[in-house]
C-alpha atoms as a PDB file:
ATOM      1  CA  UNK A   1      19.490  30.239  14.945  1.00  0.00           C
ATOM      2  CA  UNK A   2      18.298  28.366  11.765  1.00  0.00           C
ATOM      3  CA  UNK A   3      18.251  25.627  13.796  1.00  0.00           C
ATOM      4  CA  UNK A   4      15.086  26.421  15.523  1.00  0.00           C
ATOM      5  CA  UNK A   5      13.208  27.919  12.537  1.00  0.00           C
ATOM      6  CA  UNK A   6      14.359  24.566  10.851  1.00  0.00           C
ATOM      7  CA  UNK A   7      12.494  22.224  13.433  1.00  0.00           C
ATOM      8  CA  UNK A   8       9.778  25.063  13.185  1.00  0.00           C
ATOM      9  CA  UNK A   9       9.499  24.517   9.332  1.00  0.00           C
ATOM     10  CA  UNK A  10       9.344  20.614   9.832  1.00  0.00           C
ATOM     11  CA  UNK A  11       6.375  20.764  12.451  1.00  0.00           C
ATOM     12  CA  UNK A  12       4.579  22.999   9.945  1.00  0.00           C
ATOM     13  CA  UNK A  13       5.141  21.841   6.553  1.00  0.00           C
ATOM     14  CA  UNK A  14       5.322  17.843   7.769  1.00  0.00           C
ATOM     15  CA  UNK A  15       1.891  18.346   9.274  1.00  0.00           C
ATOM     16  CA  UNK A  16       0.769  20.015   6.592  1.00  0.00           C
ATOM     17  CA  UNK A  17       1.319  17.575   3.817  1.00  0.00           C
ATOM     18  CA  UNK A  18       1.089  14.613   6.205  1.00  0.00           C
ATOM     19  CA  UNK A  19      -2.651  16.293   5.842  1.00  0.00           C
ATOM     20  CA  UNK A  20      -2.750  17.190   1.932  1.00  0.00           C
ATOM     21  CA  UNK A  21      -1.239  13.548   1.309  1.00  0.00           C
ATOM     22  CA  UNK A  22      -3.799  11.402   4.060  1.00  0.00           C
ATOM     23  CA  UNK A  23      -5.920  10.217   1.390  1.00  0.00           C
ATOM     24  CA  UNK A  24      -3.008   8.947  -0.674  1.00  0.00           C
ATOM     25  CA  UNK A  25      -1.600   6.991   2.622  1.00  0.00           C
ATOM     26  CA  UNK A  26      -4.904   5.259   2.711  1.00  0.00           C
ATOM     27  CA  UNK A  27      -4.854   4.301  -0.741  1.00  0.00           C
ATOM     28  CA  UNK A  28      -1.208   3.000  -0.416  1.00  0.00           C
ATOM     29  CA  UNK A  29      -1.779   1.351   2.845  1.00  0.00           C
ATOM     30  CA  UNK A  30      -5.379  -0.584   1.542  1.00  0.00           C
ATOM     31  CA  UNK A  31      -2.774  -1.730  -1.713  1.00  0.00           C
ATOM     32  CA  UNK A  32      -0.325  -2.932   0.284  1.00  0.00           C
ATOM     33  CA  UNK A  33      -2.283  -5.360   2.372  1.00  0.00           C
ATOM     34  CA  UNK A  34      -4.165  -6.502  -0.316  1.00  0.00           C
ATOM     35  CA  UNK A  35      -1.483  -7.205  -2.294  1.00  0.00           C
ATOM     36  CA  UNK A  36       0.772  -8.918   0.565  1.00  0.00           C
ATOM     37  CA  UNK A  37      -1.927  -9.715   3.323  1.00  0.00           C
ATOM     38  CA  UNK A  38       0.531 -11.870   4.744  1.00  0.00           C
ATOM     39  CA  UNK A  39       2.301  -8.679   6.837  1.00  0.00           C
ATOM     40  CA  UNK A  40       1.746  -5.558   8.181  1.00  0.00           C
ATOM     41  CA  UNK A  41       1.177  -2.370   6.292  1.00  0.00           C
ATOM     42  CA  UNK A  42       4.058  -0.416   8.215  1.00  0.00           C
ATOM     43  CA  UNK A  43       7.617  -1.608   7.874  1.00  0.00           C
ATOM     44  CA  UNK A  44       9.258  -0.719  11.327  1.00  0.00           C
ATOM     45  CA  UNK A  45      13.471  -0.124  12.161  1.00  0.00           C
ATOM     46  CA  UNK A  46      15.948   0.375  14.554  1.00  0.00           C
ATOM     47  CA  UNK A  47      17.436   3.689  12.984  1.00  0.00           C
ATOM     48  CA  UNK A  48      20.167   6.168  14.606  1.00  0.00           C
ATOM     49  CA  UNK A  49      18.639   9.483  15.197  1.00  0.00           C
ATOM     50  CA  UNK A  50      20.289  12.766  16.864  1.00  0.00           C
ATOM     51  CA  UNK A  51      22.887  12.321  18.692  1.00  0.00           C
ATOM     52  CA  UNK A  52      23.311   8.729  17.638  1.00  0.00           C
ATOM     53  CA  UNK A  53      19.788   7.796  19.831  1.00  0.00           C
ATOM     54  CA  UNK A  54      17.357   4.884  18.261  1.00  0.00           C
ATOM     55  CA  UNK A  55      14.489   5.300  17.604  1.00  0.00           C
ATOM     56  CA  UNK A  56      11.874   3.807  14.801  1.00  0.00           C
ATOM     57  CA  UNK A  57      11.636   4.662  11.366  1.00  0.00           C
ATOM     58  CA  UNK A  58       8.518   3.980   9.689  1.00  0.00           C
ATOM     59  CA  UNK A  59       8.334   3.267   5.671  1.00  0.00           C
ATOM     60  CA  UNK A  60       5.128   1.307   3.827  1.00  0.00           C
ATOM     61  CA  UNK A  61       6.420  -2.247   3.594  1.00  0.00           C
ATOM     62  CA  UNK A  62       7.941  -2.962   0.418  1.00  0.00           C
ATOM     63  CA  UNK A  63       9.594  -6.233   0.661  1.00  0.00           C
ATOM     64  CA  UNK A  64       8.283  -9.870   2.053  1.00  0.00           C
ATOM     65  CA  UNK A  65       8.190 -11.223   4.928  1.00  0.00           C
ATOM     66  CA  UNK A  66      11.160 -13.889   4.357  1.00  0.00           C
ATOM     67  CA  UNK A  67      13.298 -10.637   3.592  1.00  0.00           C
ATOM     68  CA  UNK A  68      16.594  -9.851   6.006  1.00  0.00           C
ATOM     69  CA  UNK A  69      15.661  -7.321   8.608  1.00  0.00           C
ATOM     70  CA  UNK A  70      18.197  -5.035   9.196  1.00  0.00           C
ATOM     71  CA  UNK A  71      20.516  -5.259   6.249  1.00  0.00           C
ATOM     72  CA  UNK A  72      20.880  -2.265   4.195  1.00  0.00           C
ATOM     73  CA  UNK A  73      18.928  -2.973  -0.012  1.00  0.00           C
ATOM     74  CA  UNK A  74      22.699  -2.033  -1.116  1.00  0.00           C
ATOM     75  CA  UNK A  75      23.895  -5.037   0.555  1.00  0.00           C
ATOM     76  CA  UNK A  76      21.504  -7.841  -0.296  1.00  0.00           C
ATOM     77  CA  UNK A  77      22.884  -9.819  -3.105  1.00  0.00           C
ATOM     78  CA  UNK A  78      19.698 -10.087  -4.621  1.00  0.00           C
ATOM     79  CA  UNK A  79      17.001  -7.379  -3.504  1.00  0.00           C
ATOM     80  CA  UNK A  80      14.386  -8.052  -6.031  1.00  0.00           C
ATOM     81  CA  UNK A  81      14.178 -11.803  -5.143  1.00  0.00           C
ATOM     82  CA  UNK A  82      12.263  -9.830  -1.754  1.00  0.00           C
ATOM     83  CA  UNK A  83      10.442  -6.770  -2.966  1.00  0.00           C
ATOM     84  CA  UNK A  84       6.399  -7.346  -3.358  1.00  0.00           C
ATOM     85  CA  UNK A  85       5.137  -7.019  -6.674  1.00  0.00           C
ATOM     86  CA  UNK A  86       3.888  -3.313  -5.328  1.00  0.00           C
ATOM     87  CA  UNK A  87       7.045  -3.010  -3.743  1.00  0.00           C
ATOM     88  CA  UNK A  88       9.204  -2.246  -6.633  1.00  0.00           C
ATOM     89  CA  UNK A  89       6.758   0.688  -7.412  1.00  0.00           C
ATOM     90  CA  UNK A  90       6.452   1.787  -4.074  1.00  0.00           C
ATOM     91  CA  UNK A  91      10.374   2.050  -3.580  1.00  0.00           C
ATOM     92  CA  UNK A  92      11.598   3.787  -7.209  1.00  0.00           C
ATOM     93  CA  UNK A  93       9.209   6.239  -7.048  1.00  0.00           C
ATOM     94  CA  UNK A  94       9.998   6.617  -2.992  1.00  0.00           C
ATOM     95  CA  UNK A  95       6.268   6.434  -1.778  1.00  0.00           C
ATOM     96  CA  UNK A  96       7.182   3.840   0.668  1.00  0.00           C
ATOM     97  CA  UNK A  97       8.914   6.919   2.673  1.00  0.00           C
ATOM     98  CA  UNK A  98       6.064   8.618   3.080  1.00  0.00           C
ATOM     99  CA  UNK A  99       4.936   7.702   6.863  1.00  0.00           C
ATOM    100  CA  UNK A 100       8.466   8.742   7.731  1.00  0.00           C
ATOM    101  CA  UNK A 101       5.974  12.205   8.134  1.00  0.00           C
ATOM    102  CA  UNK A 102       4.425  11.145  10.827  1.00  0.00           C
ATOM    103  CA  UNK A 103       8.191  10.870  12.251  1.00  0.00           C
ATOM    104  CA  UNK A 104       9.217  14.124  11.221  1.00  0.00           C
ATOM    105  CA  UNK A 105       6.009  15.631  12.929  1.00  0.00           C
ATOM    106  CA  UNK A 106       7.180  13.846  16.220  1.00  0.00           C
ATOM    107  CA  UNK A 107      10.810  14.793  15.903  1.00  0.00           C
ATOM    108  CA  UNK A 108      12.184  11.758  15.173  1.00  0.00           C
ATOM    109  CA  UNK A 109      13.063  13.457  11.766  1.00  0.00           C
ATOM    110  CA  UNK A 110      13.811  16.590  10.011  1.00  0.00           C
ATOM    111  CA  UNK A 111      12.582  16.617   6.102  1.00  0.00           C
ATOM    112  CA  UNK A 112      15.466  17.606   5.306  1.00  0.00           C
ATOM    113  CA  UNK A 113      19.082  16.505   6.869  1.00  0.00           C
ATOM    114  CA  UNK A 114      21.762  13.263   6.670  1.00  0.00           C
ATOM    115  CA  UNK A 115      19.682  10.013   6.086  1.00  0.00           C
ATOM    116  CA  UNK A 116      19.010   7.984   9.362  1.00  0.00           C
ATOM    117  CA  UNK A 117      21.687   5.051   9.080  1.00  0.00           C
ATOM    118  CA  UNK A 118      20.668   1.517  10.386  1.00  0.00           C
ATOM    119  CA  UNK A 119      21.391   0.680  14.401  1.00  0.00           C
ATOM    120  CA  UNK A 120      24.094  -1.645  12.599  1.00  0.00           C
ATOM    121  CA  UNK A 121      26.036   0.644  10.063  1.00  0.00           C
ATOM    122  CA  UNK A 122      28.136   1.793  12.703  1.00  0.00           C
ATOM    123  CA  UNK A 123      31.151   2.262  10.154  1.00  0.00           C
ATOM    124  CA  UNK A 124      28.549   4.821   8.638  1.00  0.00           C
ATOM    125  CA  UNK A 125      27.917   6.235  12.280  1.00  0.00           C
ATOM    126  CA  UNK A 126      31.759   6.506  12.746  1.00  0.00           C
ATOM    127  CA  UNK A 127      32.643   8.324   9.532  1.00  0.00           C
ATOM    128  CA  UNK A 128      30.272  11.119  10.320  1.00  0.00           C
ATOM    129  CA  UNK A 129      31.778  11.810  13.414  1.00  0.00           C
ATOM    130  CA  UNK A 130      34.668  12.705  10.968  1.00  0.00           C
ATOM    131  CA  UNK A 131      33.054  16.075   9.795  1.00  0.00           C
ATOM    132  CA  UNK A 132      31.946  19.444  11.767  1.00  0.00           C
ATOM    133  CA  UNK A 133      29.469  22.117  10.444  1.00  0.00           C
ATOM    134  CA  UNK A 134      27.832  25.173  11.217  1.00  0.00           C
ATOM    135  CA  UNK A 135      26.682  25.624  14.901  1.00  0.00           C
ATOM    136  CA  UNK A 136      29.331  23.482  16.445  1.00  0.00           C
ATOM    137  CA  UNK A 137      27.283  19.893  14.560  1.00  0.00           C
ATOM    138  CA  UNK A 138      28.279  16.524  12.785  1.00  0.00           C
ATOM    139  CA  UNK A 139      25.842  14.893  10.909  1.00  0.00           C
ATOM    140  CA  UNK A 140      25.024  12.335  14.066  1.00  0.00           C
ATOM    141  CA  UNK A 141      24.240  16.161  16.400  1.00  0.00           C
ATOM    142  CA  UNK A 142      21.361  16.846  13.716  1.00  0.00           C
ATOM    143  CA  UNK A 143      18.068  15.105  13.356  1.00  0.00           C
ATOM    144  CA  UNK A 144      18.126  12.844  10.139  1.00  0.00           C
ATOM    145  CA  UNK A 145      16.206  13.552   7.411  1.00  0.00           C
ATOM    146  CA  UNK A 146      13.853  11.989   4.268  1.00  0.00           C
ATOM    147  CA  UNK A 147      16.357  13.738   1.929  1.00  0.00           C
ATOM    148  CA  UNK A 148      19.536  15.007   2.637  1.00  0.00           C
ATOM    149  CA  UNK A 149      22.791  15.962   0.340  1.00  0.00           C
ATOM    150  CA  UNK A 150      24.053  12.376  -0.094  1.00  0.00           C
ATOM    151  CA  UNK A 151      20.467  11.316  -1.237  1.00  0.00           C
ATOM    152  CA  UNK A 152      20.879  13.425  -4.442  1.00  0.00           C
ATOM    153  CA  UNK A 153      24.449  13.086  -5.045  1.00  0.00           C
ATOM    154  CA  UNK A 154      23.943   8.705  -5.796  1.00  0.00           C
ATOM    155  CA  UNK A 155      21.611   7.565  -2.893  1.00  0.00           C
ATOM    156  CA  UNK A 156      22.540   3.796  -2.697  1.00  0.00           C
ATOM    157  CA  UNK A 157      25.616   3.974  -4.842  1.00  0.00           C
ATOM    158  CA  UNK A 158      27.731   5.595  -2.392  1.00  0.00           C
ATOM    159  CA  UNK A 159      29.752   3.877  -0.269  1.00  0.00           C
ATOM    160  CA  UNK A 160      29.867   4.695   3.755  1.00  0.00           C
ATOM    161  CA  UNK A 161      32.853   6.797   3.293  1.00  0.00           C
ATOM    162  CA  UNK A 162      31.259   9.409   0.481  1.00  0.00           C
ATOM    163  CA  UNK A 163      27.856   9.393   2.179  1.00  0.00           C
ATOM    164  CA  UNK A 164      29.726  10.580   4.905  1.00  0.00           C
ATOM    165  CA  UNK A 165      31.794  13.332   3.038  1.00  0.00           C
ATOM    166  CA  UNK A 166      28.767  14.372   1.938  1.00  0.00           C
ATOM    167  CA  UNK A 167      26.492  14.571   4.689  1.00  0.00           C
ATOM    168  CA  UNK A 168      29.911  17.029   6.021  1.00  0.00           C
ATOM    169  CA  UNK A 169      28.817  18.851   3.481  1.00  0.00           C
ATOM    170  CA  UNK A 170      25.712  19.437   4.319  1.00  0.00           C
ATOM    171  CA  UNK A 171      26.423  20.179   7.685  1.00  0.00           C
ATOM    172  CA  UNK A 172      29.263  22.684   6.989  1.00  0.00           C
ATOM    173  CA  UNK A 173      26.462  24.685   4.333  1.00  0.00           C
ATOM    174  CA  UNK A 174      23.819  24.308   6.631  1.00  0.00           C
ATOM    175  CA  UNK A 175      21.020  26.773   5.402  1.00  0.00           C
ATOM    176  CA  UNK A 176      17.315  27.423   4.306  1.00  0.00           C
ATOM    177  CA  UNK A 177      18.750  27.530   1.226  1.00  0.00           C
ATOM    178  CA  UNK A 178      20.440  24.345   1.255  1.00  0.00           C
ATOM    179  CA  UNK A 179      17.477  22.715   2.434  1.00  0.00           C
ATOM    180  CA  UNK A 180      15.422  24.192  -0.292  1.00  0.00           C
ATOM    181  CA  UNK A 181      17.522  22.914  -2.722  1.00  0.00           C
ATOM    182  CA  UNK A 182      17.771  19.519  -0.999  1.00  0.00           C
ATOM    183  CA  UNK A 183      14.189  19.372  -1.296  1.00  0.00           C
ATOM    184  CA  UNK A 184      13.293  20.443  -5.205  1.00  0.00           C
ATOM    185  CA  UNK A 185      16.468  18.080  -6.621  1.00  0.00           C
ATOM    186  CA  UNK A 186      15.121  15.233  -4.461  1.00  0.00           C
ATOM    187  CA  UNK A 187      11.861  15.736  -6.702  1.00  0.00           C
ATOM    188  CA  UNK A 188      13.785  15.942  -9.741  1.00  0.00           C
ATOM    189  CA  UNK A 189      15.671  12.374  -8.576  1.00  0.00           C
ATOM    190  CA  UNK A 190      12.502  10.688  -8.027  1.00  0.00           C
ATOM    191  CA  UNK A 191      10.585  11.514 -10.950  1.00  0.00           C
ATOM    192  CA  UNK A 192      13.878  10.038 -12.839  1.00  0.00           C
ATOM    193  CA  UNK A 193      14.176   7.166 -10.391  1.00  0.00           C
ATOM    194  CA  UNK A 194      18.129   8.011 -10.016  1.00  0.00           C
ATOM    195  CA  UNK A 195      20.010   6.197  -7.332  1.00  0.00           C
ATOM    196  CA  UNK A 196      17.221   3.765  -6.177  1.00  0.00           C
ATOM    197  CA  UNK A 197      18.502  -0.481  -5.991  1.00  0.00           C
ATOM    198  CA  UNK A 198      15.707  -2.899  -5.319  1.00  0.00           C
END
C-alpha cells in the first residue's frame, strides 16, 4: 500500500535533507535572532494533524512578537504591519517552513499531503470531511503535509471551501506520482513567489 512506502519516503528523504540543509538552518536561525532578539527563533502552533489530532508545527519565526497568534496571514487585515524585516524574505521564498522537517521526520508530517489547518479553522476541518480518496481517506485520515495540491493551485487565495475541493483531490489521486509532482511545482511556485500574503 503506497501508504506505507509514502511514510517510508518521508523518514528517508526528510532526514536526509533535514541533513544536506543543517548548515542553512543555522544560518537562518543565527539571522533571525539577531535581527529580532526580542523572541524565540522557532515559531510554535496548535495545528490539526491525522485524524484531526494536535500537535505542534514548527516554522522559523517570521512575524513580531505583538503579532495575533493563531489567526491565519489570510485573515489579518494588515500582515506586513507584523512580519520582521527578515520575515518578509523568510516567508515568500518559504524558508520559514523549513523546521517543519524535523516534524515530518517525527511523523507529525508527511512532505507531501493537505496543509495542516490551524486548531481554530474548524470550517476548514469540516469541509474536508466532505471528500473520500483512495484507501478508504479524507484529507483529515492522512498526515498533513509542507506542500500539498491546494498549495500550488493559489496557496492563501483560496478560500476554505476550494482548499478543501482540492485537498479531495489529492486524496482521490493519491500516488507517487502525484506526490512527485506536488513536490517539483511547489519549487516552481516558490522560486516565482505565487500565492504567498504577508
Amino acid at each position: 500500500m503506497y501508504l506505507y512506502v509514502k511514510r517510508l519516503l518521508d523518514i528517508v528523504f526528510g532526514g536526509l535533507i533535514l541533513v544536506i540543509l543543517s548548515p542553512l538552518l543555522l544560518v537562518i536561525a543565527l539571522i533571525v535572532k539577531l535581527d529580532d532578539p526580542s523572541g524565540p527563533v522557532f515559531f510554535k502552533q496548535k495545528r490539526f494533524g491525522r485524524g484531526k489530532k494536535l500537535f505542534d508545527i514548527y516554522k522559523f519565526r517570521s512575524m513580531k512578537m505583538d503579532a495575533p497568534h493563531d489567526v491565519a496571514t489570510q485573515d489579518l487585515d494588515d500582515p506586513e504591519k507584523y512580519v520582521t524585516r527578515i520575515g518578509g524574505f523568510l516567508r515568500r521564498s518559504s524558508l520559514d517552513e523549513l523546521p517543519q522537517l524535523l516534524n515530518v521526520v517525527r511523523g507529525d508530517m508527511s512532505l507531501v499531503s493537505p496543509r495542516p489547518a490551524l486548531w481554530n479553522q474548524t470550517h476548514l476541518i469540516a469541509e474536508r470531511d466532505k471528500y473520500q480518496g483512495r484507501y478508504h481517506k479524507s484529507p483529515n485520515d492522512l498526515r498533513p503535509g509542507i506542500t500539498g495540491w491546494a498549495q500550488i493551485h493559489g496557496r492563501d487565495d483560496n478560500d476554505d471551501e476550494e482548499k478543501a475541493s482540492l485537498d479531495g483531490y489529492y486524496v482521490r489521486h493519491l500516488s507517487f506520482g502525484m506526490d512527485v509532482k506536488c513536490l517539483f511545482d511547489t519549487i516552481g511556485k516558490v522560486i516565482r513567489h505565487e500565492g504567498v500574503k504577508g
